[in-house]
C-alpha atoms as a PDB file:
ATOM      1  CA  UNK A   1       2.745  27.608   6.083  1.00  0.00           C
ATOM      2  CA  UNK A   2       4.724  25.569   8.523  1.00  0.00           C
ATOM      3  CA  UNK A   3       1.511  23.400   9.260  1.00  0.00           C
ATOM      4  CA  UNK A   4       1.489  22.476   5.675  1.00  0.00           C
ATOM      5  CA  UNK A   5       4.854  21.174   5.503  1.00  0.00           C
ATOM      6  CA  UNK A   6       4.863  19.332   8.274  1.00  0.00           C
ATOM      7  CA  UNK A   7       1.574  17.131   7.289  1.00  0.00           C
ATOM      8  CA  UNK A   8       3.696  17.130   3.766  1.00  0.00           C
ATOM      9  CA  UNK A   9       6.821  15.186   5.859  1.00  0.00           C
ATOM     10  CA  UNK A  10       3.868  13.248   7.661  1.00  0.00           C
ATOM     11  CA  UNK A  11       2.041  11.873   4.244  1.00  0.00           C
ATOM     12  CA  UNK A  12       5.841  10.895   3.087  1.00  0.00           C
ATOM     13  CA  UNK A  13       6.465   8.769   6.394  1.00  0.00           C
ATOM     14  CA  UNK A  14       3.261   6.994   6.324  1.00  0.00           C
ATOM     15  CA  UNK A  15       3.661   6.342   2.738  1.00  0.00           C
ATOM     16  CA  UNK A  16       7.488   4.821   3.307  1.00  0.00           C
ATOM     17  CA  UNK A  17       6.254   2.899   6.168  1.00  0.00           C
ATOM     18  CA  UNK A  18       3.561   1.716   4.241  1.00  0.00           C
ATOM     19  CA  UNK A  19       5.777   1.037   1.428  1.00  0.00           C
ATOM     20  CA  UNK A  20       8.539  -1.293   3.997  1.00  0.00           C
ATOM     21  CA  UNK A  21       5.618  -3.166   5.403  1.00  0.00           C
ATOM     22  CA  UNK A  22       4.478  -4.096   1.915  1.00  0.00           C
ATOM     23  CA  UNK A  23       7.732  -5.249   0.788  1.00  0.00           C
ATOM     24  CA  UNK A  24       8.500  -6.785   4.128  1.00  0.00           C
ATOM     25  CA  UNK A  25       5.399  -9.097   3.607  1.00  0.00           C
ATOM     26  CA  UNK A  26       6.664  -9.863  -0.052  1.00  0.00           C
ATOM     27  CA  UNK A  27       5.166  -7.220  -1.686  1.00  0.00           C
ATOM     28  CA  UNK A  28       7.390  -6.952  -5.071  1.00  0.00           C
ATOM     29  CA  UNK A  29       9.080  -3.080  -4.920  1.00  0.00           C
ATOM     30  CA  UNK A  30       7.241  -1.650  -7.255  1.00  0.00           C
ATOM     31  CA  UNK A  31       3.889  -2.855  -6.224  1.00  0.00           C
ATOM     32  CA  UNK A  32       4.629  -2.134  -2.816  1.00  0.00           C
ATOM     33  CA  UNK A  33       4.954   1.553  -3.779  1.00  0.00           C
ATOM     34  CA  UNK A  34       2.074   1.610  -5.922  1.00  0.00           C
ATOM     35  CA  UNK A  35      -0.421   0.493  -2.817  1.00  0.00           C
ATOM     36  CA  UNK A  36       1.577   2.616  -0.725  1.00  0.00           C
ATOM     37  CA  UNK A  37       0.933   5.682  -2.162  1.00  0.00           C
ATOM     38  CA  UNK A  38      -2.977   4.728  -2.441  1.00  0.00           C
ATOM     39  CA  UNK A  39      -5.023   5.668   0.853  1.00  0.00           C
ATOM     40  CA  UNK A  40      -7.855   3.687  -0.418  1.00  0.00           C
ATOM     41  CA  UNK A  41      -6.226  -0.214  -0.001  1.00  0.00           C
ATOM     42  CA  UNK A  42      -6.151  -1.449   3.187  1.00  0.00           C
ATOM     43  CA  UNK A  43      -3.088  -2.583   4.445  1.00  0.00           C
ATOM     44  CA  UNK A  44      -3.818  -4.737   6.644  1.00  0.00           C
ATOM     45  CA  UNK A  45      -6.111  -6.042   4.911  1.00  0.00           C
ATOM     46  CA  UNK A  46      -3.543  -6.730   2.602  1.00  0.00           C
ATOM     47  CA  UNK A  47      -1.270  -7.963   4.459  1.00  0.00           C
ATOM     48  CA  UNK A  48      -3.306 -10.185   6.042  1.00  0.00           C
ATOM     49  CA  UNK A  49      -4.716 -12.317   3.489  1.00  0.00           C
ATOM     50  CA  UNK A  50      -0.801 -12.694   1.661  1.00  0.00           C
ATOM     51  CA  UNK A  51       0.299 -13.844   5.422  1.00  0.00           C
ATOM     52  CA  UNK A  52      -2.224 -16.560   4.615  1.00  0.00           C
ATOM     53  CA  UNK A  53      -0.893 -17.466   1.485  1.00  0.00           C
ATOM     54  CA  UNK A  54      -2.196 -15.258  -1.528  1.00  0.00           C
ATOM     55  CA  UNK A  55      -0.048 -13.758  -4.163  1.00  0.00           C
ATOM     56  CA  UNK A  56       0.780 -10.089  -3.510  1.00  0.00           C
ATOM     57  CA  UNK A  57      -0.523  -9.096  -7.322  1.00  0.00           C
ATOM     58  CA  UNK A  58      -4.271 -11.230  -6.687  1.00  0.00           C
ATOM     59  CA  UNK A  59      -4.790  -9.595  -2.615  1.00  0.00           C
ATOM     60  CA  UNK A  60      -4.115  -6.154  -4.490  1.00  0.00           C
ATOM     61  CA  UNK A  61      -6.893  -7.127  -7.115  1.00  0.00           C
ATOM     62  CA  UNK A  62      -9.259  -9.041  -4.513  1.00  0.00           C
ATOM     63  CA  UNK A  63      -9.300  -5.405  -2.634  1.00  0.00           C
ATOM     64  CA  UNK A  64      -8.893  -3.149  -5.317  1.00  0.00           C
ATOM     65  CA  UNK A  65     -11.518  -0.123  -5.018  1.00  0.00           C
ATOM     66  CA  UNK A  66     -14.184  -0.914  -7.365  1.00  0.00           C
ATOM     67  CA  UNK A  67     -13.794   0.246 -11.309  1.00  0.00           C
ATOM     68  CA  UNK A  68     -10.378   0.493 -10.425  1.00  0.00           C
ATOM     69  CA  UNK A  69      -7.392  -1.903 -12.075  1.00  0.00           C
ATOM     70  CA  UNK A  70      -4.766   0.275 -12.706  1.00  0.00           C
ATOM     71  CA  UNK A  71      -2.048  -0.737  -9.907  1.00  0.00           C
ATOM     72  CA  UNK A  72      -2.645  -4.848 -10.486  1.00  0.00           C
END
């Protein structure tokens, strides 16, 4: 039981530090949290190409997982 829990703590700290280097890039709050909480964008990736200039909301729909607009 104890094992559980503590990967439960570990998902929420990866998914707030996700979250503050999201919004530290420019990554509007609620978008931030969004990506953050999906596994499947990669945030570097992201980060990466709105270092070089793209809109947060367009690099979130350039590497959104395929069928899938929901978040942008």
């Amino acid at each position: 039981m104890r094992t559980n829990t503590m990967s439960e703590a570990t998902g929420r700290d990866v998914v707030r530090w996700r979250r503050r280097q999201l919004t530290h890039t420019g990554f509007p709050p609620p978008l931030a949290a969004a990506i953050a909480e999906d596994a499947r964008y990669d945030l570097h990736a992201l980060i990466e190409l709105v270092e070089r200039g793209c809109r947060p909301d367009l690099a979130v729909r350039i590497f959104a997982p395929v069928g899938d607009e929901s978040v942008a």
